[in-house]
N, C-alpha and C. Protein backbone atom coordinates (compact mmCIF):
# COMPACT_ATOMS: atom_id res chain seq x y z
N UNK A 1 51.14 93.39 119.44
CA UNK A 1 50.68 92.77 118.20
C UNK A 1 51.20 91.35 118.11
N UNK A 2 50.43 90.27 118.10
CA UNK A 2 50.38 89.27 117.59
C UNK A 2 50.94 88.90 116.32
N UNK A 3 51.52 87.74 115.86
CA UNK A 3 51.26 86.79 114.65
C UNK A 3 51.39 85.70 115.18
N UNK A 4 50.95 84.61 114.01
CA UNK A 4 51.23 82.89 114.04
C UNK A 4 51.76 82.14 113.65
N UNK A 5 51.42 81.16 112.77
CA UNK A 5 52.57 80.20 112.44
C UNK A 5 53.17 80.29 111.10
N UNK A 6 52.91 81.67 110.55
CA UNK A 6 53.93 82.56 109.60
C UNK A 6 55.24 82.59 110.03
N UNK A 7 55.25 83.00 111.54
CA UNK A 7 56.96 83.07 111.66
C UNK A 7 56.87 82.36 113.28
N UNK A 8 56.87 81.64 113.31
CA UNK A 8 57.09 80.48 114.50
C UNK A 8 58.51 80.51 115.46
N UNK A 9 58.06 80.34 116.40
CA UNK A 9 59.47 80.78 116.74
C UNK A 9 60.92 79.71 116.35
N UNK A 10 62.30 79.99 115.98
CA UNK A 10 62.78 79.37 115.54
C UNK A 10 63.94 78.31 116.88
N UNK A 11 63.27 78.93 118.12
CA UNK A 11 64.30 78.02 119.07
C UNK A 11 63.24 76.66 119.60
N UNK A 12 61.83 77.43 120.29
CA UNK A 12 60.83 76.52 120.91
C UNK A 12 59.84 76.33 119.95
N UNK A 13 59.82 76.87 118.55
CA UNK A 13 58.44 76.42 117.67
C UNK A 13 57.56 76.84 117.96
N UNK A 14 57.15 77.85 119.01
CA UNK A 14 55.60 78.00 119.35
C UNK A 14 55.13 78.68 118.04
N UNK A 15 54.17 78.35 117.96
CA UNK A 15 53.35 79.38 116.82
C UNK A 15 52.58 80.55 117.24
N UNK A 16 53.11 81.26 118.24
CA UNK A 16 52.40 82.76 118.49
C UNK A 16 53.63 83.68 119.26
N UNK A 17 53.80 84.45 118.20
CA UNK A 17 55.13 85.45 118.57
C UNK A 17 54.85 86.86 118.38
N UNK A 18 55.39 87.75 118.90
CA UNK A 18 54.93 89.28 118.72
C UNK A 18 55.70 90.23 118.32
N UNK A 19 55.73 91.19 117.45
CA UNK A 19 55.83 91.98 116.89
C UNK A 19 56.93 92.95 117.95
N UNK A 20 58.27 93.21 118.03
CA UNK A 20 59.32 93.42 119.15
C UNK A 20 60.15 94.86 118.29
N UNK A 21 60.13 94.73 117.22
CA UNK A 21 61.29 96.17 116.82
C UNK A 21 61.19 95.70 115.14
N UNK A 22 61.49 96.98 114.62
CA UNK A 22 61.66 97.06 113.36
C UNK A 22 62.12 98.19 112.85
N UNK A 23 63.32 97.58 112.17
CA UNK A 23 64.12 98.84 111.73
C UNK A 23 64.48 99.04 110.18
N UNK A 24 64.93 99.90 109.71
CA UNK A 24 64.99 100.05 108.13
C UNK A 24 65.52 98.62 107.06
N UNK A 25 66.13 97.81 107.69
CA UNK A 25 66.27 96.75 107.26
C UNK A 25 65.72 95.66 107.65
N UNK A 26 64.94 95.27 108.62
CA UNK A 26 63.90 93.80 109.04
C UNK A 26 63.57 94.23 110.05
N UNK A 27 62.53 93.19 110.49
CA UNK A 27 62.19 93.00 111.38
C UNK A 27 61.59 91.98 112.81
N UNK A 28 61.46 91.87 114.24
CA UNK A 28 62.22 91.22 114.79
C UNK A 28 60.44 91.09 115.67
N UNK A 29 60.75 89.83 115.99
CA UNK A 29 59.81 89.23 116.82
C UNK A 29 60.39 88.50 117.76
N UNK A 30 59.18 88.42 119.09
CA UNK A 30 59.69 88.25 120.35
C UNK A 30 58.21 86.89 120.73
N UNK A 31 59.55 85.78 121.03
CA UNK A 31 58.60 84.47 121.85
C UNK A 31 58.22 84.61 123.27
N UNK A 32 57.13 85.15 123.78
CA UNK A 32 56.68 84.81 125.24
C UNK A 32 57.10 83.67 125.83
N UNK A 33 57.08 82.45 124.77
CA UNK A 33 57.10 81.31 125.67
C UNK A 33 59.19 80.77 126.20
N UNK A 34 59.79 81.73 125.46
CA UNK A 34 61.50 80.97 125.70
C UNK A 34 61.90 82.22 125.71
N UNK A 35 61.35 83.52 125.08
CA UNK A 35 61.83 84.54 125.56
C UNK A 35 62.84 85.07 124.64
N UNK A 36 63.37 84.34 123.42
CA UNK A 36 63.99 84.61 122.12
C UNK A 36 63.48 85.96 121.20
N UNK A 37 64.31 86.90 121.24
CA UNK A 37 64.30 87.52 119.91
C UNK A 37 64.64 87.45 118.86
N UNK A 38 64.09 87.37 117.38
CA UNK A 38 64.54 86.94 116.49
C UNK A 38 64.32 87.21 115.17
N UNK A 39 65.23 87.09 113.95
CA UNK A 39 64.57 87.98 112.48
C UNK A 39 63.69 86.91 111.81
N UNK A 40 63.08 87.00 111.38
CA UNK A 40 61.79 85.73 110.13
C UNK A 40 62.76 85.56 109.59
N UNK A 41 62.23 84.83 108.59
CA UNK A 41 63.49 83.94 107.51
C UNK A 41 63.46 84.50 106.72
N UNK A 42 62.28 85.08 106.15
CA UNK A 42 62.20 86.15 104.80
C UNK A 42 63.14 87.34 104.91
N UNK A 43 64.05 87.63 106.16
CA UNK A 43 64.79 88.89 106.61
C UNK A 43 65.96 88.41 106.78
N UNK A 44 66.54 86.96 106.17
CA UNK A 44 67.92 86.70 106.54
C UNK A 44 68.87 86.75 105.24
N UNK A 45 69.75 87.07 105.31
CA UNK A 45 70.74 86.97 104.37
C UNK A 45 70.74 85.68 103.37
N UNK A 46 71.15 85.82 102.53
CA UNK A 46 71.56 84.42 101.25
C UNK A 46 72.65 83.82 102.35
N UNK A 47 73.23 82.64 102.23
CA UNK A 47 74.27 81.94 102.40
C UNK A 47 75.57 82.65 101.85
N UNK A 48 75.71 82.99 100.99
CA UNK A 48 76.96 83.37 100.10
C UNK A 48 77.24 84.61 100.62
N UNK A 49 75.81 85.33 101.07
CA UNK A 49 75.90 87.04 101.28
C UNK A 49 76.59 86.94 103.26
N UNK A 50 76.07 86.01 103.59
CA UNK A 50 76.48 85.68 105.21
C UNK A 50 78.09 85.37 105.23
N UNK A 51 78.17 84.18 104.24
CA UNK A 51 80.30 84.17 104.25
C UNK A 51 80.91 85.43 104.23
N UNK A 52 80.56 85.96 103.31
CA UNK A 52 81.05 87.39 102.91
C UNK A 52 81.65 87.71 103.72
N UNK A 53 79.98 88.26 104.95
CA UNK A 53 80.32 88.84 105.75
C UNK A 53 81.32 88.29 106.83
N UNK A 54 81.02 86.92 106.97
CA UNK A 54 82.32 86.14 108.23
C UNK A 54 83.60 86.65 107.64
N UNK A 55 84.21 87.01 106.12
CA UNK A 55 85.54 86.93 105.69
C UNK A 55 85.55 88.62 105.89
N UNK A 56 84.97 89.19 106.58
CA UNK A 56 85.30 90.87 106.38
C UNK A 56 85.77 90.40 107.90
N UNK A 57 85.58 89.58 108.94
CA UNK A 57 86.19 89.32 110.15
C UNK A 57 87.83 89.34 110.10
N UNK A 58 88.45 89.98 111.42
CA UNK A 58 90.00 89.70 111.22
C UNK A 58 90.19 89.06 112.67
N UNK A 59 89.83 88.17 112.75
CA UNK A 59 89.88 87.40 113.99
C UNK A 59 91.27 86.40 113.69
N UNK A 60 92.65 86.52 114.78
CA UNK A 60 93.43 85.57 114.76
C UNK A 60 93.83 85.38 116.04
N UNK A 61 94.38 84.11 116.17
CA UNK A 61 95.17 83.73 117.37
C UNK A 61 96.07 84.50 118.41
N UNK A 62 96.54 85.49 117.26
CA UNK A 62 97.81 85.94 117.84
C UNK A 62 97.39 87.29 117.96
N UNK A 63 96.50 88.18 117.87
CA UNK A 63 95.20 89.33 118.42
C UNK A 63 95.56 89.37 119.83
N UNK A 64 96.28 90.18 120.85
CA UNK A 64 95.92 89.93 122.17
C UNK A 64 94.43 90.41 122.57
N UNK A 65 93.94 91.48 122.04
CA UNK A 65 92.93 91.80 122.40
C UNK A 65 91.69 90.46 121.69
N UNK A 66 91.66 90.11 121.17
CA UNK A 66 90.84 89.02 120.75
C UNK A 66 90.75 87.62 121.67
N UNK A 67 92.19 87.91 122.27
CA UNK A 67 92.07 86.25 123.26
C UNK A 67 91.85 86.95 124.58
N UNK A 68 91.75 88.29 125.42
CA UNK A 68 91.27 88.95 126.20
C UNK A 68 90.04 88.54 126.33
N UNK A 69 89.35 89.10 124.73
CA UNK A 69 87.79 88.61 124.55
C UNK A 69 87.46 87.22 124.54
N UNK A 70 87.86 86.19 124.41
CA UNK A 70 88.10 85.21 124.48
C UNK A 70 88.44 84.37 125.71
N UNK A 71 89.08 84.83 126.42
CA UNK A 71 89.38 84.56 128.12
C UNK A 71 87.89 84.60 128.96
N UNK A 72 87.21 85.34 128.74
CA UNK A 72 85.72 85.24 129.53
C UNK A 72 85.24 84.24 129.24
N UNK A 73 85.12 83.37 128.25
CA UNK A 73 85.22 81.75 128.56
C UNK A 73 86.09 80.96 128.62
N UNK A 74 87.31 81.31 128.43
CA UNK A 74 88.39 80.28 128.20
C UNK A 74 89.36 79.77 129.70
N UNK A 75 89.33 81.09 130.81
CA UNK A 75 89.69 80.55 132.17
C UNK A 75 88.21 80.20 133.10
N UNK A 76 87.26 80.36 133.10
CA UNK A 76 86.12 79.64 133.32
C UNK A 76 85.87 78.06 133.38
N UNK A 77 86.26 77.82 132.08
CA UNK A 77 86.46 76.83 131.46
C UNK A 77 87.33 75.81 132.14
N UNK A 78 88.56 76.34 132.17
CA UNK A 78 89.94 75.64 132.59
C UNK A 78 90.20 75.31 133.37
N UNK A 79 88.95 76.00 134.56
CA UNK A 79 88.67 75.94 136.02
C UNK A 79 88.04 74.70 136.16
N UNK A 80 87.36 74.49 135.19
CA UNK A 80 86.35 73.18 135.16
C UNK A 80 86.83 72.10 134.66
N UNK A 81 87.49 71.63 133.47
CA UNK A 81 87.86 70.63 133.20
C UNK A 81 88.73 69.93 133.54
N UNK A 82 89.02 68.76 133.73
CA UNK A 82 89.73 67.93 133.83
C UNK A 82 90.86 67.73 132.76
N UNK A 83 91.95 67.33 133.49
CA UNK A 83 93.11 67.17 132.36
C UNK A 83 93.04 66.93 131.15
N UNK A 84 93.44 67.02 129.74
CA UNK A 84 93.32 66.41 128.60
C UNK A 84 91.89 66.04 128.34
N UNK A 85 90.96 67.14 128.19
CA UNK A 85 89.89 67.13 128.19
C UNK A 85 89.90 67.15 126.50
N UNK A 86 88.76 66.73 126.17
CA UNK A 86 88.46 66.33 124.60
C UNK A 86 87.21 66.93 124.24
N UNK A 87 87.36 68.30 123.57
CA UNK A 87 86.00 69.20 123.15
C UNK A 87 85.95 69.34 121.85
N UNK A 88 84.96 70.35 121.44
CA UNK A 88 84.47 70.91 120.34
C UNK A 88 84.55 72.40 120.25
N UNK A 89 84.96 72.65 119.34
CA UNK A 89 85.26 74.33 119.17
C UNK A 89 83.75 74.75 117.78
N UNK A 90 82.38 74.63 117.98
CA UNK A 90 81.69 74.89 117.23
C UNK A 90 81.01 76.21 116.67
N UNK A 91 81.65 76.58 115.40
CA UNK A 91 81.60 77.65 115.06
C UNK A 91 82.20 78.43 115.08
N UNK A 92 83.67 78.40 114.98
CA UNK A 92 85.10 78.30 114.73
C UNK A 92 85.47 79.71 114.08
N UNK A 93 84.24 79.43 112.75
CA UNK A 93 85.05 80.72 111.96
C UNK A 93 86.64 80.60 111.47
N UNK A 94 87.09 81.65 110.70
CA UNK A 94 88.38 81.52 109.33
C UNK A 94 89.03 81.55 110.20
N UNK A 95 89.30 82.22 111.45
CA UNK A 95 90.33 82.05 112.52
C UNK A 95 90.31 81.44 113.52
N UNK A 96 89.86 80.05 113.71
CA UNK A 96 89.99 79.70 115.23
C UNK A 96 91.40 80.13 116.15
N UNK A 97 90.88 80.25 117.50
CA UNK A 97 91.78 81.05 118.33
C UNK A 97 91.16 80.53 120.16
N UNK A 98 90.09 80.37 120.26
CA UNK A 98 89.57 79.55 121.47
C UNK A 98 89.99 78.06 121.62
N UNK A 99 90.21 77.45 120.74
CA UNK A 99 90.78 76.36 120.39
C UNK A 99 92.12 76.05 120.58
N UNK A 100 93.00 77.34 120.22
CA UNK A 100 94.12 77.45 120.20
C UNK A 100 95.09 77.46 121.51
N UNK A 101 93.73 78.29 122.41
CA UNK A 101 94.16 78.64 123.66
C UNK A 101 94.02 77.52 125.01
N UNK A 102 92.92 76.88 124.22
CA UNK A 102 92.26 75.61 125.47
C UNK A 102 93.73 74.40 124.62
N UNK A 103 93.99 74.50 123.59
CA UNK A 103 94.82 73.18 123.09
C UNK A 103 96.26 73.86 123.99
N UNK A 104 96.63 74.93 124.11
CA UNK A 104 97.74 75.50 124.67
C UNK A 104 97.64 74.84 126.43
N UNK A 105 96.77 74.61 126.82
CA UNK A 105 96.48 73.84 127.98
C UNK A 105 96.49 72.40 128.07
N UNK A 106 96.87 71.59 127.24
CA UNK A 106 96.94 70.31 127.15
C UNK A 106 95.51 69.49 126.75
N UNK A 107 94.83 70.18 126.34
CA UNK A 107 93.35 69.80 125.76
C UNK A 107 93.15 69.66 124.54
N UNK A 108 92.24 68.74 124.01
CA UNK A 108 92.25 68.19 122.56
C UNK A 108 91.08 68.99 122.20
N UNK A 109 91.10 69.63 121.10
CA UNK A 109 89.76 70.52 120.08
C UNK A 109 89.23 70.08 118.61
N UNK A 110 88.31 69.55 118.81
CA UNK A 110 88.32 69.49 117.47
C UNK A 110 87.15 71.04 117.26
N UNK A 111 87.82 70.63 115.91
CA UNK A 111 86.73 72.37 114.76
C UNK A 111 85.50 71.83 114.27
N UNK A 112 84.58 72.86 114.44
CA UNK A 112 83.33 72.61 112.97
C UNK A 112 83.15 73.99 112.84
N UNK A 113 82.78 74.09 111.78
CA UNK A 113 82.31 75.60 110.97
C UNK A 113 81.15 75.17 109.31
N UNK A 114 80.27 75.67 109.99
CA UNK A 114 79.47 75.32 108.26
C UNK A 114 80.00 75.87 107.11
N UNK A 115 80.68 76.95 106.98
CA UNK A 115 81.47 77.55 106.37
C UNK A 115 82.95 77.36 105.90
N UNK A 116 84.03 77.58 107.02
CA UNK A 116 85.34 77.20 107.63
C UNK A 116 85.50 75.83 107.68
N UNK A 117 85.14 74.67 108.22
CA UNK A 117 85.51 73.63 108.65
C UNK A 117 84.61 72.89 108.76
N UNK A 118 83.93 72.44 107.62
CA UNK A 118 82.52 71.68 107.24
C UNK A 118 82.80 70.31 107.62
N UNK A 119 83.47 69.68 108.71
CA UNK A 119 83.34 68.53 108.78
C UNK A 119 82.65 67.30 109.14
N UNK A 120 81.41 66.52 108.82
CA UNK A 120 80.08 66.52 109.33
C UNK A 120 80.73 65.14 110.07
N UNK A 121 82.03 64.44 110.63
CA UNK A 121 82.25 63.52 111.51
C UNK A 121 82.51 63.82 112.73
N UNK A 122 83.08 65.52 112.91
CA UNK A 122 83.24 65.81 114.37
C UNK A 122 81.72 66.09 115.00
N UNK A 123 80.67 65.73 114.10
CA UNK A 123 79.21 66.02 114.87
C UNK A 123 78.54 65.33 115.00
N UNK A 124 79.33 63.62 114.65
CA UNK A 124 79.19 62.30 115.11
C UNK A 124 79.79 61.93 116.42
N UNK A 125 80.72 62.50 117.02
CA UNK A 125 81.53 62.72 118.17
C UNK A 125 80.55 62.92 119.50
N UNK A 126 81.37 62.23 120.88
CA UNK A 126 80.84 62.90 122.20
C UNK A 126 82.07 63.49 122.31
N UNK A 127 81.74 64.72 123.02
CA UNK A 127 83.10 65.46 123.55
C UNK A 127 82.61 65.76 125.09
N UNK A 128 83.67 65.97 126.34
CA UNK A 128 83.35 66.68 127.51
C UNK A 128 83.56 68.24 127.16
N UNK A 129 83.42 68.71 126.55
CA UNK A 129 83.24 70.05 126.57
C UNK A 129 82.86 71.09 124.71
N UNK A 130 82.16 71.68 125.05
CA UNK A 130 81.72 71.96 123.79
C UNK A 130 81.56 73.77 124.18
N UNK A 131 82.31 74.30 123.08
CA UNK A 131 82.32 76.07 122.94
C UNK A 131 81.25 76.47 122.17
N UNK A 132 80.69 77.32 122.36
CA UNK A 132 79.82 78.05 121.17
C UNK A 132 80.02 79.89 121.07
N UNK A 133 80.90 80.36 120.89
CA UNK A 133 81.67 81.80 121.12
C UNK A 133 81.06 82.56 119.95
N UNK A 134 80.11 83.67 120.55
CA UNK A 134 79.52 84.28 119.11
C UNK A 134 79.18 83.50 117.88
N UNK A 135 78.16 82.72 118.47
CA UNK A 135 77.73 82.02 117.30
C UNK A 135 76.26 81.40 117.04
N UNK A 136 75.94 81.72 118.56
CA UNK A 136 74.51 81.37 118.37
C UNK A 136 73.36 82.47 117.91
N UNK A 137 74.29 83.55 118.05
CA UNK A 137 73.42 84.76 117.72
C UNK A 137 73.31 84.90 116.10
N UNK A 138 73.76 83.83 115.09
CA UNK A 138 73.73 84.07 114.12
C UNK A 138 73.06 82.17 113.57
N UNK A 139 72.29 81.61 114.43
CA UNK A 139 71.87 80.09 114.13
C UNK A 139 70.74 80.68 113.63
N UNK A 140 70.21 80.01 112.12
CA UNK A 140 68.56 79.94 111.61
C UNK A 140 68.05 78.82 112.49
N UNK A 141 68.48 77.92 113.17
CA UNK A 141 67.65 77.40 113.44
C UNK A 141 68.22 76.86 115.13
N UNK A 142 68.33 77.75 115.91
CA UNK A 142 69.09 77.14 117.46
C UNK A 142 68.29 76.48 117.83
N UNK A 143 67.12 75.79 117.83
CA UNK A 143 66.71 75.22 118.54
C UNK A 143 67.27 73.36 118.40
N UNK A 144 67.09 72.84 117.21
CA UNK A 144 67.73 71.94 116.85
C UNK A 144 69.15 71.90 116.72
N UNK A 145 70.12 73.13 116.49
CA UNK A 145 71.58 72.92 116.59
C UNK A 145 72.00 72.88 117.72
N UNK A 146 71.28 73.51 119.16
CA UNK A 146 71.91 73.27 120.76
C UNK A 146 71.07 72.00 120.98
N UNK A 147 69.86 71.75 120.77
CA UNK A 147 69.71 70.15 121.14
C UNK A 147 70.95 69.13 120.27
N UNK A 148 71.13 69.40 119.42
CA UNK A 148 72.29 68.63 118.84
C UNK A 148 73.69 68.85 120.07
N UNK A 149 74.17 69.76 120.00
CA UNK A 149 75.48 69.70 121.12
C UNK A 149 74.99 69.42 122.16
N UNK A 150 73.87 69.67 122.36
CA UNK A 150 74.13 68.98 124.03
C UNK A 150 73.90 67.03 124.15
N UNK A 151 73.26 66.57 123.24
CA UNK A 151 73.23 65.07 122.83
C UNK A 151 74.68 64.62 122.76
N UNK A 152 75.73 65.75 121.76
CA UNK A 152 77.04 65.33 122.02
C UNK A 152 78.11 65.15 123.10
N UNK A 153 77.73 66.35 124.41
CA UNK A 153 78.10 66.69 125.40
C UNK A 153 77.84 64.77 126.10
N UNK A 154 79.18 64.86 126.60
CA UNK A 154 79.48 63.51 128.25
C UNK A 154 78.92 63.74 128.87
N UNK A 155 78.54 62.90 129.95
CA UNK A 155 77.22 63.32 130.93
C UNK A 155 78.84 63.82 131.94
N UNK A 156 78.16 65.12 132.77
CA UNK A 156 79.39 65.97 133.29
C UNK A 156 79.91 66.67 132.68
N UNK A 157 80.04 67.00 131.18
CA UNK A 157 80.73 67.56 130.20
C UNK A 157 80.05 69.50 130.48
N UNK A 158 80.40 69.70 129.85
CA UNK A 158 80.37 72.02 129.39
C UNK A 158 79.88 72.26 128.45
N UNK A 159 78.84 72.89 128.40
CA UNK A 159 78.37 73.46 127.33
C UNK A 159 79.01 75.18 127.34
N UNK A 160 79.78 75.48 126.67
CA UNK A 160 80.14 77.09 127.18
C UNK A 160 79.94 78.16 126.05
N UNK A 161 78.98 78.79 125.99
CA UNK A 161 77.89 79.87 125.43
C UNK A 161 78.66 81.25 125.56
N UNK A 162 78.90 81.74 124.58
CA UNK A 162 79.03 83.23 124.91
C UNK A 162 78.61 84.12 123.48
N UNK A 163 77.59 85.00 124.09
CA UNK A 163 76.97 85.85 123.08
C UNK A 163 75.91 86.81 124.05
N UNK A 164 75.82 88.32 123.56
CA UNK A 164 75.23 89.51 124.22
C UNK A 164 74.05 89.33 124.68
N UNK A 165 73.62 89.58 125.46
CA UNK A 165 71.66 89.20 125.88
C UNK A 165 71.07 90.47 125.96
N UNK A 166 69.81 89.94 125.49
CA UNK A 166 68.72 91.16 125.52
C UNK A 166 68.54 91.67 126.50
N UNK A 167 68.11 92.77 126.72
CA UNK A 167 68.00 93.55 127.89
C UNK A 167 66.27 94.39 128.20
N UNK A 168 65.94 94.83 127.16
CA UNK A 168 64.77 95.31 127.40
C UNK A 168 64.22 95.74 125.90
N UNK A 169 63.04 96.47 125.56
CA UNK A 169 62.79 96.59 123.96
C UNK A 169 63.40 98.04 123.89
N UNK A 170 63.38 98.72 124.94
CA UNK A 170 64.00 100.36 124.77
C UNK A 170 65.54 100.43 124.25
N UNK A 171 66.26 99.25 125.50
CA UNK A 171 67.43 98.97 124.98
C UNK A 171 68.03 98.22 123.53
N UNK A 172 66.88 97.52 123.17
CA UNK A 172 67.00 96.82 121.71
C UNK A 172 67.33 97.65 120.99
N UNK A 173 66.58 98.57 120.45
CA UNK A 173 66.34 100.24 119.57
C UNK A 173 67.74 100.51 119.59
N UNK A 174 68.55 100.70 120.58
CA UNK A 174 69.67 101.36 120.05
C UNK A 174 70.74 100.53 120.28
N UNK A 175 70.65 98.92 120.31
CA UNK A 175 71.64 98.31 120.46
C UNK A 175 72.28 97.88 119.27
N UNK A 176 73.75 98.06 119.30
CA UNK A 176 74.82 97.70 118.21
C UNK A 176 74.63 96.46 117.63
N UNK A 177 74.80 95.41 118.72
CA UNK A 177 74.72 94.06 118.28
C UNK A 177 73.62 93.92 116.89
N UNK A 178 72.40 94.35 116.80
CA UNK A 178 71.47 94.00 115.42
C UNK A 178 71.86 94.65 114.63
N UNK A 179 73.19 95.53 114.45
CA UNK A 179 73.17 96.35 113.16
C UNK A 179 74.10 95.24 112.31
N UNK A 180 74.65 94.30 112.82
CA UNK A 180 75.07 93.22 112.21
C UNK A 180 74.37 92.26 111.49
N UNK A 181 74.25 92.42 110.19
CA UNK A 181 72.99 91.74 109.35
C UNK A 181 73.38 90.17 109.47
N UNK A 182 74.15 89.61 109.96
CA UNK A 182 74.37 88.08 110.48
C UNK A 182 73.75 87.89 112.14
N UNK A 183 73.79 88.79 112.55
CA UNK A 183 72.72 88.18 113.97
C UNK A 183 71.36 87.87 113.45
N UNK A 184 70.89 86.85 113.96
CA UNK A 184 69.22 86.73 113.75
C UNK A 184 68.53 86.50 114.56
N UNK A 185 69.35 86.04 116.00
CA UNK A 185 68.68 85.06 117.17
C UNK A 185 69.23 85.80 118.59
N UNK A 186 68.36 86.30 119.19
CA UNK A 186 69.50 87.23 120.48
C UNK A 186 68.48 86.55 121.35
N UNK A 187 69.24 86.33 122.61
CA UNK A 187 68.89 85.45 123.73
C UNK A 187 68.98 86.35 124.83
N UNK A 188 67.76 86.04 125.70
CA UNK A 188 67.26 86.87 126.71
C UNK A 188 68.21 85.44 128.09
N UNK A 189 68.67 86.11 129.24
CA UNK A 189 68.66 85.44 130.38
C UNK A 189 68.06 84.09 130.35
N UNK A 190 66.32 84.59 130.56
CA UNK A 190 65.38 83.59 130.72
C UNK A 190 65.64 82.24 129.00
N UNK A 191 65.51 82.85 128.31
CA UNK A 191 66.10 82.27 127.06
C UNK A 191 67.03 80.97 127.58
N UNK A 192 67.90 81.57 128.22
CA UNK A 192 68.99 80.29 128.92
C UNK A 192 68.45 79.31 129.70
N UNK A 193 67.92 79.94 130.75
CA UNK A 193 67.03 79.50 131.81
C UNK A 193 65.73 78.54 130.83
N UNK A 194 65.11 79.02 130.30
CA UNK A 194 64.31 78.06 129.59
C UNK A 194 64.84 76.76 128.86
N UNK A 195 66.32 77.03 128.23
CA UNK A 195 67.38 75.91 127.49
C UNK A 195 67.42 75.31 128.87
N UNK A 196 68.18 75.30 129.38
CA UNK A 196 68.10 74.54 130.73
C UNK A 196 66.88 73.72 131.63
N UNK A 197 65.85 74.40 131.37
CA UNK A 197 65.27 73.28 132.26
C UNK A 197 64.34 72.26 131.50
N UNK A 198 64.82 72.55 129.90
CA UNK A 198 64.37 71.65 128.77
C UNK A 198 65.55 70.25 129.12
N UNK A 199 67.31 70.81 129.33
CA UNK A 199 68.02 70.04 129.39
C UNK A 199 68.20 69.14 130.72
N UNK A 200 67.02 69.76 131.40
CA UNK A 200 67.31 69.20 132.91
C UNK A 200 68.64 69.18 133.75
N UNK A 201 68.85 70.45 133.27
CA UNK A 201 70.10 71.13 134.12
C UNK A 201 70.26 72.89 134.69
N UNK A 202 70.81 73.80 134.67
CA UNK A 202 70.96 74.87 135.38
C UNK A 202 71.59 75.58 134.32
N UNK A 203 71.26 77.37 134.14
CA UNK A 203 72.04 77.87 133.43
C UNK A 203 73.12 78.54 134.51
N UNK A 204 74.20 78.35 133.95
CA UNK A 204 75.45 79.18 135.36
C UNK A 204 75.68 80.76 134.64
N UNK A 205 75.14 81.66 135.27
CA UNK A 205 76.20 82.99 134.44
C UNK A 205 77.37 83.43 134.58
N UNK A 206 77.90 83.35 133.80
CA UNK A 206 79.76 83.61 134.51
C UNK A 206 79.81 85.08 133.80
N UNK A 207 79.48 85.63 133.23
CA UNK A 207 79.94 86.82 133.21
C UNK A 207 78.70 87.39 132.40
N UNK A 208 78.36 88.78 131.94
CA UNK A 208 77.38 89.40 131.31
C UNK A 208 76.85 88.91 129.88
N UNK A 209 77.79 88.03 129.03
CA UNK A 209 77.49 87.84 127.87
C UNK A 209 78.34 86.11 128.05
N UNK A 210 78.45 85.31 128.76
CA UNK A 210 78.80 83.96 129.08
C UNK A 210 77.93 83.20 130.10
N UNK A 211 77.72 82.24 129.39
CA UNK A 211 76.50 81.09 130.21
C UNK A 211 76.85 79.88 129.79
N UNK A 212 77.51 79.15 131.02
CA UNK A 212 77.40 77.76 131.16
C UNK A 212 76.39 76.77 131.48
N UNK A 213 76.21 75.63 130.40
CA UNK A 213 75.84 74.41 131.15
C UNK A 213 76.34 72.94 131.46
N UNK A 214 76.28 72.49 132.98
CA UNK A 214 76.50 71.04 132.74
C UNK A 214 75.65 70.28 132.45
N UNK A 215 76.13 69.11 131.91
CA UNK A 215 75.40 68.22 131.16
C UNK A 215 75.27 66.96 132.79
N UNK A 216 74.14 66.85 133.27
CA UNK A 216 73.88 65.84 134.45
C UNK A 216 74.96 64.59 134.45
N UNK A 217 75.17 63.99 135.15
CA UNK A 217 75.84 62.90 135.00
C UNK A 217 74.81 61.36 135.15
């Protein structure tokens, strides 16, 4: 099943998307052309009702199991940069803790959070390296917020992505990740692969739910 430019897709804009899963609370359409699954806008939370939910999070620094989870991009990472490297920790959330761990390495972080750490000068900034840790799966609009970081990204700089990927529509049905009424945007492989050869660069997979890009020099 078809629709059109009722619900467009929200990463590549195409105006013809299809009808992918629907469950007692919304429902989810799938772009042929980038390969994005995703909720309409009429199916997303209020703003106020979305904080909420970020403050029911107990995400801190000092969590070992949280910087475990956190390590699948954070020695990746460390492998790659250069000394006193100068990034962005975007989408931070009440606890930054990726930040904490790359600054524990002699690296400079700055925060943004639309929520947490609204600061609209660190998104005037170039940085060589830019995080996005569980966070794109909850963008209304990724298509314009990753063209934004990667404009910020040094030519040579990291884009470092980590969030669950789609797998198939059988596997959708019973996957955990959508019972979280803050996901709206779940990214297929190709999804990456399509970001990439928009950016005229390569998606790297470093692990099942982590995808790097460099920014060309």
């Amino acid at each position: 099943m078809r629709t059109t430019s009722l619900s467009p897709c929200c990463l590549c804009h195409s105006e013809t998307t299809e009808a992918y899963h629907t469950d007692k609370r919304r429902r989810y359409l799938y772009c042929p052309r980038c390969h994005l699954v995703f909720v309409p806008t009429e199916c997303h939370l209020t703003l106020e009702a979305e904080k909420n939910e970020y403050l029911k999070h107990e995400n801190n620094p000092n969590d070992a199991g949280y910087r475990r989870f956190l390590n699948r991009v954070c020695a990746p990472l460390l492998a790659r940069l250069p000394p006193k490297s100068t990034g962005l920790d975007f989408g931070c959330g009440p606890g930054p803790t990726l930040s904490v761990m790359l600054t524990e390495h002699g690296h400079d972080v700055a925060l943004y959070d639309p929520f947490f750490a609204s600061q609209a000068e660190v998104l005037q900034n170039d940085y060589q390296f830019i995080t996005a840790t569980e966070v794109v799966e909850h963008l209304r609009a990724p298509g314009p917020t990753l063209d934004q970081l990667w404009r910020q990204l040094q030519p040579g700089g990291w884009l470092a992505v980590q969030t669950k990927r789609v797998r198939d529509p059988e596997a959708f049905k019973t996957w955990h990740y959508i019972h979280d009424p803050t996901h709206i945007s779940f990214f297929d492989a190709r999804t990456f692969d399509w970001l990439a050869h928009r950016w005229g660069t390569s998606a790297e997979f470093i692990d099942h739910d982590v995808v790097f890009f460099q920014k060309p020099l």
